[in-house]
C-alpha atoms as a PDB file:
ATOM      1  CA  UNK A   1     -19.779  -4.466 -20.586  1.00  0.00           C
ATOM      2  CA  UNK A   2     -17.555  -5.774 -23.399  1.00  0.00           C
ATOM      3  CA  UNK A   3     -18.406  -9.556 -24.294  1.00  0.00           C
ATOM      4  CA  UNK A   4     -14.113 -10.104 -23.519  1.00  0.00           C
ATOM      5  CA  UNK A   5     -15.597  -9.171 -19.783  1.00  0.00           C
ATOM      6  CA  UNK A   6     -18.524 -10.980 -19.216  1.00  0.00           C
ATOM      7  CA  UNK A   7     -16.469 -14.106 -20.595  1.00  0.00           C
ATOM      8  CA  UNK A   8     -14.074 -13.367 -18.428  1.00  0.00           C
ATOM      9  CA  UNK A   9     -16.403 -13.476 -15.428  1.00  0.00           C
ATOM     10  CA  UNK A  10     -17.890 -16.643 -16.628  1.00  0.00           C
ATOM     11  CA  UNK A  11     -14.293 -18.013 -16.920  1.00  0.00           C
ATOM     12  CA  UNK A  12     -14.058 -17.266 -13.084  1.00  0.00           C
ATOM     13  CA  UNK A  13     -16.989 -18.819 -11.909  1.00  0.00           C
ATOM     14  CA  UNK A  14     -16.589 -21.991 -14.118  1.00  0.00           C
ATOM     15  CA  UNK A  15     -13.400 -22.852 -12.228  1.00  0.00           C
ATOM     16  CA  UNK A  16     -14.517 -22.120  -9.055  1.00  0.00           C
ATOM     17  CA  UNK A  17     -17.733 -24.733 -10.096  1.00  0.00           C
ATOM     18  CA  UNK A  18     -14.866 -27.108 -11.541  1.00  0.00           C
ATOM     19  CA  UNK A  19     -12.466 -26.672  -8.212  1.00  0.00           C
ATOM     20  CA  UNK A  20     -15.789 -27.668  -6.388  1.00  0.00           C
ATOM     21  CA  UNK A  21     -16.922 -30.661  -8.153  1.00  0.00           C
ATOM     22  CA  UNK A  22     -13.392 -31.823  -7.971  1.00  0.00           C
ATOM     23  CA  UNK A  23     -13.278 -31.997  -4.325  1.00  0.00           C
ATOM     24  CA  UNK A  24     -16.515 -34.038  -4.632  1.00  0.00           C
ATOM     25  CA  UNK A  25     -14.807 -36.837  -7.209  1.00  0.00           C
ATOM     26  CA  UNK A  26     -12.403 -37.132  -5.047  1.00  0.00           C
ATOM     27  CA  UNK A  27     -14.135 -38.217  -2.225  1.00  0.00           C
ATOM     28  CA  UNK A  28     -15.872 -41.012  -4.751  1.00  0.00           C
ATOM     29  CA  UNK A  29     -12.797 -42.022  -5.325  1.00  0.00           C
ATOM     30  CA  UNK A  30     -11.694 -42.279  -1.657  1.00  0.00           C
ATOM     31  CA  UNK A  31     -14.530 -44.733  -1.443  1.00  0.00           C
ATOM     32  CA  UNK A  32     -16.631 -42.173   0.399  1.00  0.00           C
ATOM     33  CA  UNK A  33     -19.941 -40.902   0.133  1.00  0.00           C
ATOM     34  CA  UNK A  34     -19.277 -37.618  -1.523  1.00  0.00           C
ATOM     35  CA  UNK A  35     -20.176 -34.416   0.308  1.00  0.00           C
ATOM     36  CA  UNK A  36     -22.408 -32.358  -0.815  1.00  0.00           C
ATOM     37  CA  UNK A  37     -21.045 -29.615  -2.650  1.00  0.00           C
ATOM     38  CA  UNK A  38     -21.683 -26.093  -1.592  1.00  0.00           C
ATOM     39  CA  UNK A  39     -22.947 -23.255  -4.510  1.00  0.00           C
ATOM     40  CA  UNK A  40     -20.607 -20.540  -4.809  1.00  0.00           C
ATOM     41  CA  UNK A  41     -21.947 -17.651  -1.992  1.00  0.00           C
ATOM     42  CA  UNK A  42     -23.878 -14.570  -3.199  1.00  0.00           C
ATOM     43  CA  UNK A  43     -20.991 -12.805  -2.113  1.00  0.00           C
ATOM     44  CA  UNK A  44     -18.471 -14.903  -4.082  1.00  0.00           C
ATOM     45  CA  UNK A  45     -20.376 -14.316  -7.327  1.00  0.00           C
ATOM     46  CA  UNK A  46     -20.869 -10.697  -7.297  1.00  0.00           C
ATOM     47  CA  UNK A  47     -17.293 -10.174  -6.213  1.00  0.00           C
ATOM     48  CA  UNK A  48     -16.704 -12.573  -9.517  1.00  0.00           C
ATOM     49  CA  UNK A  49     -18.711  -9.875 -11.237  1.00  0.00           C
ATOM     50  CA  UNK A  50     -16.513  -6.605  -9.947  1.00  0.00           C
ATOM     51  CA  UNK A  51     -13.345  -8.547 -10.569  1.00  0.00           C
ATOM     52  CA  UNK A  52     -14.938  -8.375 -14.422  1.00  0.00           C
ATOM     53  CA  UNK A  53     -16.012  -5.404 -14.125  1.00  0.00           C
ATOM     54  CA  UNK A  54     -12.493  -4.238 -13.081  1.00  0.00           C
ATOM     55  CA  UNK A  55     -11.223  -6.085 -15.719  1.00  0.00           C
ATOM     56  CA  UNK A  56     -13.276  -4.128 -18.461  1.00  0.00           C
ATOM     57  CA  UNK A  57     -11.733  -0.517 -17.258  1.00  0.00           C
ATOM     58  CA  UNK A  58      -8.983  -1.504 -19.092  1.00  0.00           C
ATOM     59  CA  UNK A  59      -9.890  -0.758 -22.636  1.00  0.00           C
ATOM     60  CA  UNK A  60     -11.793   2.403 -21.141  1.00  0.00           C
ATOM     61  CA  UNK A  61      -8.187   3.891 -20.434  1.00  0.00           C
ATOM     62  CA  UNK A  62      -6.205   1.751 -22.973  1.00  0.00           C
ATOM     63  CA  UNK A  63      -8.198   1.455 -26.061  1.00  0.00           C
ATOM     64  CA  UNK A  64      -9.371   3.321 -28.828  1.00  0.00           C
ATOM     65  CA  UNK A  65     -12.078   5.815 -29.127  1.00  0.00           C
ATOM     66  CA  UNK A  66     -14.830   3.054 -30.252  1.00  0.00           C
ATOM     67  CA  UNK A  67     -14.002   0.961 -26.917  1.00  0.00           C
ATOM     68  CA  UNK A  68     -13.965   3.439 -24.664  1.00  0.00           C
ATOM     69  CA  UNK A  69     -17.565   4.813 -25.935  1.00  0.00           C
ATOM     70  CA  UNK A  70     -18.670   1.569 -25.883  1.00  0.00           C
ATOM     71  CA  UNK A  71     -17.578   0.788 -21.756  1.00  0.00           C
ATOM     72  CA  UNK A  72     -18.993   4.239 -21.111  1.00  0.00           C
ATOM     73  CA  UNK A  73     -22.110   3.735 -22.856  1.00  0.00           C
ATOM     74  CA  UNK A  74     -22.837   0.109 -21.186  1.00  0.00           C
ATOM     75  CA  UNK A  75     -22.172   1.387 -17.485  1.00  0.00           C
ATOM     76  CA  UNK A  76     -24.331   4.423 -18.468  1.00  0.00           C
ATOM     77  CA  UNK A  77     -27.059   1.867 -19.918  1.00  0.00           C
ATOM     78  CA  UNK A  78     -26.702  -0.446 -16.412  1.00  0.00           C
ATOM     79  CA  UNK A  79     -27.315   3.212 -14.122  1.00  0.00           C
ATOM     80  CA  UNK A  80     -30.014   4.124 -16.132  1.00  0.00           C
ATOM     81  CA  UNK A  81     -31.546   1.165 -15.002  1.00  0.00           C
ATOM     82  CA  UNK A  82     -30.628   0.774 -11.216  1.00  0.00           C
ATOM     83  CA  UNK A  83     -29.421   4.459  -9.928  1.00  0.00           C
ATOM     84  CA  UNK A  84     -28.120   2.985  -6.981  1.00  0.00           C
ATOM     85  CA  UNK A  85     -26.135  -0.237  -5.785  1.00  0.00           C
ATOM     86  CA  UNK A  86     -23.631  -2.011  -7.885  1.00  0.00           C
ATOM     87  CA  UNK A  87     -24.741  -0.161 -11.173  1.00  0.00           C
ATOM     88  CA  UNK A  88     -24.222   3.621  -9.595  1.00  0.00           C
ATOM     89  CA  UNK A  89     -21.060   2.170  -8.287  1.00  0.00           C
ATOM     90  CA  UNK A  90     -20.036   1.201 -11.797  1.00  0.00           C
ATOM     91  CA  UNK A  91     -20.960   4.184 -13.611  1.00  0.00           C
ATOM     92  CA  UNK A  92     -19.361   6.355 -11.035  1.00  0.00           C
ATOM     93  CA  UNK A  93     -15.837   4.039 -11.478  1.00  0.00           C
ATOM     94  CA  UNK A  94     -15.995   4.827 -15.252  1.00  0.00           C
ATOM     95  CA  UNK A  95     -16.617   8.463 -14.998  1.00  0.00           C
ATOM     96  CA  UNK A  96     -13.793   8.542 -12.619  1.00  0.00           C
ATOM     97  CA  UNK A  97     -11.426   6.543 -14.913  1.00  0.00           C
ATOM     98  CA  UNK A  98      -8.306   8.561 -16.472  1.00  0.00           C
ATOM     99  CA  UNK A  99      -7.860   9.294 -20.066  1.00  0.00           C
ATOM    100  CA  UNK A 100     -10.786   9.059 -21.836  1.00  0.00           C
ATOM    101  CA  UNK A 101     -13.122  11.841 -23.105  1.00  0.00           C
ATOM    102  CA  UNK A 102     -16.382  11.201 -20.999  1.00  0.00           C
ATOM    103  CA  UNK A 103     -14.735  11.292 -17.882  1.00  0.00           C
ATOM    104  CA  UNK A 104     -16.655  13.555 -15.398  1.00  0.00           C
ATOM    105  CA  UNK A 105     -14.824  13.460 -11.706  1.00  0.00           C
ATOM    106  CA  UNK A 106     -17.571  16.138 -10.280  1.00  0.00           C
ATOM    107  CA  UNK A 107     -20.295  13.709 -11.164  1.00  0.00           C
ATOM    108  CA  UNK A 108     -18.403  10.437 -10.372  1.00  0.00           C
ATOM    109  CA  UNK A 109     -17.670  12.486  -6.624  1.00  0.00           C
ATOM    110  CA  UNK A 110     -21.603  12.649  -6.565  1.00  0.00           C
ATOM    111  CA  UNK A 111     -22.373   9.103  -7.505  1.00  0.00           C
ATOM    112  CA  UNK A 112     -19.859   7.630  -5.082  1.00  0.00           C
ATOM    113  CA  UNK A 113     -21.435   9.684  -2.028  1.00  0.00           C
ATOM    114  CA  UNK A 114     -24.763   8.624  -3.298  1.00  0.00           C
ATOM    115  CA  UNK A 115     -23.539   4.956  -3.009  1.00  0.00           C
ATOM    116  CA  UNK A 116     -22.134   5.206   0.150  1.00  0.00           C
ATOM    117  CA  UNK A 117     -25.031   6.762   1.972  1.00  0.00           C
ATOM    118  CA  UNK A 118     -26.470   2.751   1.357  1.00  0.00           C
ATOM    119  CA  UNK A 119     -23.890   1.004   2.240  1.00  0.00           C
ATOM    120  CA  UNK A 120     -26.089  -1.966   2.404  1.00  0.00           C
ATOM    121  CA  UNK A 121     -26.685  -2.439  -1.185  1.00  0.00           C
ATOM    122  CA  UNK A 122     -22.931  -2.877  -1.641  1.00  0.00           C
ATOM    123  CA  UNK A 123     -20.730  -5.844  -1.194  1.00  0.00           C
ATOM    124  CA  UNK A 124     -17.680  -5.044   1.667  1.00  0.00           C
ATOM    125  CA  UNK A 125     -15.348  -5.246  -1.719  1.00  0.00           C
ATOM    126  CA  UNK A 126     -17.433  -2.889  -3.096  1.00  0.00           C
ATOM    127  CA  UNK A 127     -17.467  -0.446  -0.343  1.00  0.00           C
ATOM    128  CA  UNK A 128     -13.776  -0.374   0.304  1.00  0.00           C
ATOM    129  CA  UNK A 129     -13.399   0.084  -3.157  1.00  0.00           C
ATOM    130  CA  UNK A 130     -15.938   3.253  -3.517  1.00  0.00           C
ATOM    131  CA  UNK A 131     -14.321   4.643  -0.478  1.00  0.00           C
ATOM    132  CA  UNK A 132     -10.995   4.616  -1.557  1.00  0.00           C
ATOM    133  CA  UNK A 133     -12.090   5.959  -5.331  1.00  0.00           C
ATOM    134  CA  UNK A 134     -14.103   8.795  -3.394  1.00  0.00           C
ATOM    135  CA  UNK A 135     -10.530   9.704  -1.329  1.00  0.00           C
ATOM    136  CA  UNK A 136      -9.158   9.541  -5.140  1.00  0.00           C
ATOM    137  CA  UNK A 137     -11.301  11.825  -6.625  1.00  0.00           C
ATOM    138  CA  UNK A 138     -11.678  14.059  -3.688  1.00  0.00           C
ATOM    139  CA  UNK A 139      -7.795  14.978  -3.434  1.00  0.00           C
ATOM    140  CA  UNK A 140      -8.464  15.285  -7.622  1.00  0.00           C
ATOM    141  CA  UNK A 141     -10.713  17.931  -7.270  1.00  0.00           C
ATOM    142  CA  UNK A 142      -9.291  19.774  -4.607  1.00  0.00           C
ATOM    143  CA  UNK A 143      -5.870  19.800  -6.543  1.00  0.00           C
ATOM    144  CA  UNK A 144      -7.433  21.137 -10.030  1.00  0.00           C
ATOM    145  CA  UNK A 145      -9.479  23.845  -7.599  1.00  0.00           C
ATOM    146  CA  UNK A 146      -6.167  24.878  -5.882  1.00  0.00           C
ATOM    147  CA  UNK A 147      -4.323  24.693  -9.362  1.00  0.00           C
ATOM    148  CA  UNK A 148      -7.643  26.966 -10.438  1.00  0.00           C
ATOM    149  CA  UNK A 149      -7.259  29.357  -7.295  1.00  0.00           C
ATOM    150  CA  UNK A 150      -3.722  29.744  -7.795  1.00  0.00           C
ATOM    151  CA  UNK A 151      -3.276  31.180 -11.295  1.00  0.00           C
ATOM    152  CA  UNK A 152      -6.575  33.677 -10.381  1.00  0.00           C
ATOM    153  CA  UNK A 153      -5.040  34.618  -7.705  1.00  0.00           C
ATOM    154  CA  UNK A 154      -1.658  35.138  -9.528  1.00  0.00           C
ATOM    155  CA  UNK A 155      -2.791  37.258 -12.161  1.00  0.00           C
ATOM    156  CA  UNK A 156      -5.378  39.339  -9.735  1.00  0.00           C
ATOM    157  CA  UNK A 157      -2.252  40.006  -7.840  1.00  0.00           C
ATOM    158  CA  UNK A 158      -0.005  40.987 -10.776  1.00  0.00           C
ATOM    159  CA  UNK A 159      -2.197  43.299 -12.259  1.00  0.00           C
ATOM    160  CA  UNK A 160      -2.384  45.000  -8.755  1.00  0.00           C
ATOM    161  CA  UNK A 161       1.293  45.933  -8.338  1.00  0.00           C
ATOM    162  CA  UNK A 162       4.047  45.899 -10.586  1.00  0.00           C
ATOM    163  CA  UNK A 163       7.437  46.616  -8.504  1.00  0.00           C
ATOM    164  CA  UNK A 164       9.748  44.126  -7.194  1.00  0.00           C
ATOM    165  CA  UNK A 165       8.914  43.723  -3.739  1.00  0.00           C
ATOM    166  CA  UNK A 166       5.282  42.634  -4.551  1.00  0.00           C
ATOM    167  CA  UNK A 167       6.400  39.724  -6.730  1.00  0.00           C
ATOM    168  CA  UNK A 168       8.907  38.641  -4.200  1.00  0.00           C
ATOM    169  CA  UNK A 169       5.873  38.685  -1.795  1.00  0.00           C
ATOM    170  CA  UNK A 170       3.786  36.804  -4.851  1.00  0.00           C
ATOM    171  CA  UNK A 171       6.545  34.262  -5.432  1.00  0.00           C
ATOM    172  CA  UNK A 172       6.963  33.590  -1.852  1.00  0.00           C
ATOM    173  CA  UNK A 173       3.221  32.774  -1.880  1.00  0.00           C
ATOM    174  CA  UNK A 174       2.806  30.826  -4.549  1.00  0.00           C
ATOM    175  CA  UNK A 175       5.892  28.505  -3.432  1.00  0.00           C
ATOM    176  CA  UNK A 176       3.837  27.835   0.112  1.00  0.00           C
ATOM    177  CA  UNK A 177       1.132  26.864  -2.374  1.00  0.00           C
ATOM    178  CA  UNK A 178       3.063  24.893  -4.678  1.00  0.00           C
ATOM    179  CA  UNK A 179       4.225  22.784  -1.839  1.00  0.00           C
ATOM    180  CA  UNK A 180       0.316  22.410  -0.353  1.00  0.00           C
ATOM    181  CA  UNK A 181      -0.471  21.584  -4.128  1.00  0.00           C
ATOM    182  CA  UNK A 182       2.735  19.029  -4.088  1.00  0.00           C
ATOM    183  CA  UNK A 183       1.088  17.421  -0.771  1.00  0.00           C
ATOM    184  CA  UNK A 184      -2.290  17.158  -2.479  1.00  0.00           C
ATOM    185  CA  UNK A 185      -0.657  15.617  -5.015  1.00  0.00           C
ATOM    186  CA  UNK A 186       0.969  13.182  -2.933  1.00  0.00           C
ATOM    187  CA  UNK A 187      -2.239  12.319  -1.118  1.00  0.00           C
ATOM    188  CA  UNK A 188      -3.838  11.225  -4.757  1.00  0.00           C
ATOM    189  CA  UNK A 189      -0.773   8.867  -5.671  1.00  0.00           C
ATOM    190  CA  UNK A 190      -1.898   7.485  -2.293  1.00  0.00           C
ATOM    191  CA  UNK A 191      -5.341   6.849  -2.917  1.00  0.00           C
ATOM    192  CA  UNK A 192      -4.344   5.324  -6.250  1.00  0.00           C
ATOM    193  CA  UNK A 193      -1.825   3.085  -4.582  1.00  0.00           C
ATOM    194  CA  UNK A 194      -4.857   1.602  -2.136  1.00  0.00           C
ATOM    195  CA  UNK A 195      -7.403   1.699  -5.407  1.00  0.00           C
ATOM    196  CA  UNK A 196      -4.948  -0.439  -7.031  1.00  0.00           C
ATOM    197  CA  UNK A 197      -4.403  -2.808  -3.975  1.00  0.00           C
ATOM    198  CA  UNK A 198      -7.879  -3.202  -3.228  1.00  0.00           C
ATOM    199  CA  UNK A 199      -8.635  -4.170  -7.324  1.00  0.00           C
ATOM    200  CA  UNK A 200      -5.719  -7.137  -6.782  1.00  0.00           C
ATOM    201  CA  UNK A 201      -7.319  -8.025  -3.191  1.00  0.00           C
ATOM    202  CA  UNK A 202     -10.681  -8.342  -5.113  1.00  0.00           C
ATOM    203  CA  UNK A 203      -9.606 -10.300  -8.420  1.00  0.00           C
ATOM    204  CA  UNK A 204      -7.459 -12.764  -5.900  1.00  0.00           C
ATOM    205  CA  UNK A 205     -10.782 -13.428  -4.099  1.00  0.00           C
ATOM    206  CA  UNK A 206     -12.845 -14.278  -7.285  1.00  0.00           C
ATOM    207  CA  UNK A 207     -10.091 -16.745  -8.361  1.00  0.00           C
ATOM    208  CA  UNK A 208      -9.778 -18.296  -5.151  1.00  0.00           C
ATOM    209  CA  UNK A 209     -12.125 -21.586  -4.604  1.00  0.00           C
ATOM    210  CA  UNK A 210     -14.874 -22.109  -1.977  1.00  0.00           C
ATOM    211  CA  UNK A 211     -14.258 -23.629   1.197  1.00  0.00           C
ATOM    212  CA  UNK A 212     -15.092 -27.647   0.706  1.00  0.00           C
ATOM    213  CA  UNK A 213     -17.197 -27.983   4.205  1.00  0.00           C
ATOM    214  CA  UNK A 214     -17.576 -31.112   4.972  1.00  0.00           C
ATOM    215  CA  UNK A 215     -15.148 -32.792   2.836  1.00  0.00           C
ATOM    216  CA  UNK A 216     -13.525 -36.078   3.963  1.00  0.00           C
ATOM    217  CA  UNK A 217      -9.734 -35.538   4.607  1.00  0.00           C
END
């Protein structure tokens, strides 16, 4: 992960230890005992962590050919150490990503089922986000295979016949498939659309403060 990332994550959990300690002054001043102050949760913290993480696809689609080898090599470097849990999850979201040259959607389908078949070693963020990247690259796949069928089937059928009626017959095919294709296609912009919610549900929740149980009204 880029070192703009990791400070960015650090940036997140800083406040929310700020925010906390806060709460606690302000009971002193109140002229009560101050409560205890919880530690961020696990949970909190690693979904501080994928908010970075999120963060640092940016370059990876954005940036030059330097940054996006070096995003791709660190998530490749974290799975090679941990081929399951957080790190697959990673490495699979990068070698889903759009518009860079390592991308590899057949692999990143892979990884994704691989993550979801332990669903334990994920955070519920983390799951809800590899489900709705798996529906992504799913309809992907099955659009570039019908896109794949289509033009083999196209030419197999044009260098069968040659006389009018058969390419009416072709033509009227391949407008039923253009419309499946265009409903695929639909499906994908979906998927995105939910990807992209669940990214803004998940930075929102790092940047939002812990509960302050116990705290003195």
């Amino acid at each position: 992960m880029r070192p703009e990332s990791g400070a960015r994550t650090g940036a997140l959990l800083a406040l929310l230890l700020t925010v906390l300690a806060a709460c606690s002054g302000l009971g002193e001043l109140r002229g009560n005992k101050p409560a205890p102050v919880a530690a961020p949760s696990s949970e909190m913290l690693q979904a501080a962590q994928f908010a970075g993480f999120l963060a640092s696809l940016q370059p990876l689609v954005q940036g030059s050919p330097a940054e996006q080898a070096e995003v791709l090599a660190a998530a490749r470097a974290g799975y090679d150490q941990a081929h399951q849990g957080p790190a697959a999850l990673r490495y699979a979201l990068v070698l889903a990503a759009p518009s860079h040259p390592g991308r590899d959607p057949v692999q990143a389908q892979k990884l994704l089922r691989e993550v979801l078949a332990r669903p334990e070693l994920l955070t519920a963020g983390e799951r809800s986000h590899a489900v709705v990247e798996l529906q992504r690259v799913d309809a992907e796949l099955r659009l570039t295979a019908e896109n794949q069928r289509l033009v083999e089937e196209a030419q197999r059928e044009r260098a069968r016949q040659s006389n009018g009626s058969s390419m009416a017959a072709l033509n009227k095919r391949l407008q039923a498939e253009q419309e499946e294709t265009a409903k695929l296609r639909r499906q994908l912009e979906e998927a995105k659309a939910k990807l992209d919610a669940i990214a803004d549900i998940e930075r929102s929740n790092a940047d939002r403060p812990a509960a302050n149980e116990g705290r003195t009204p």
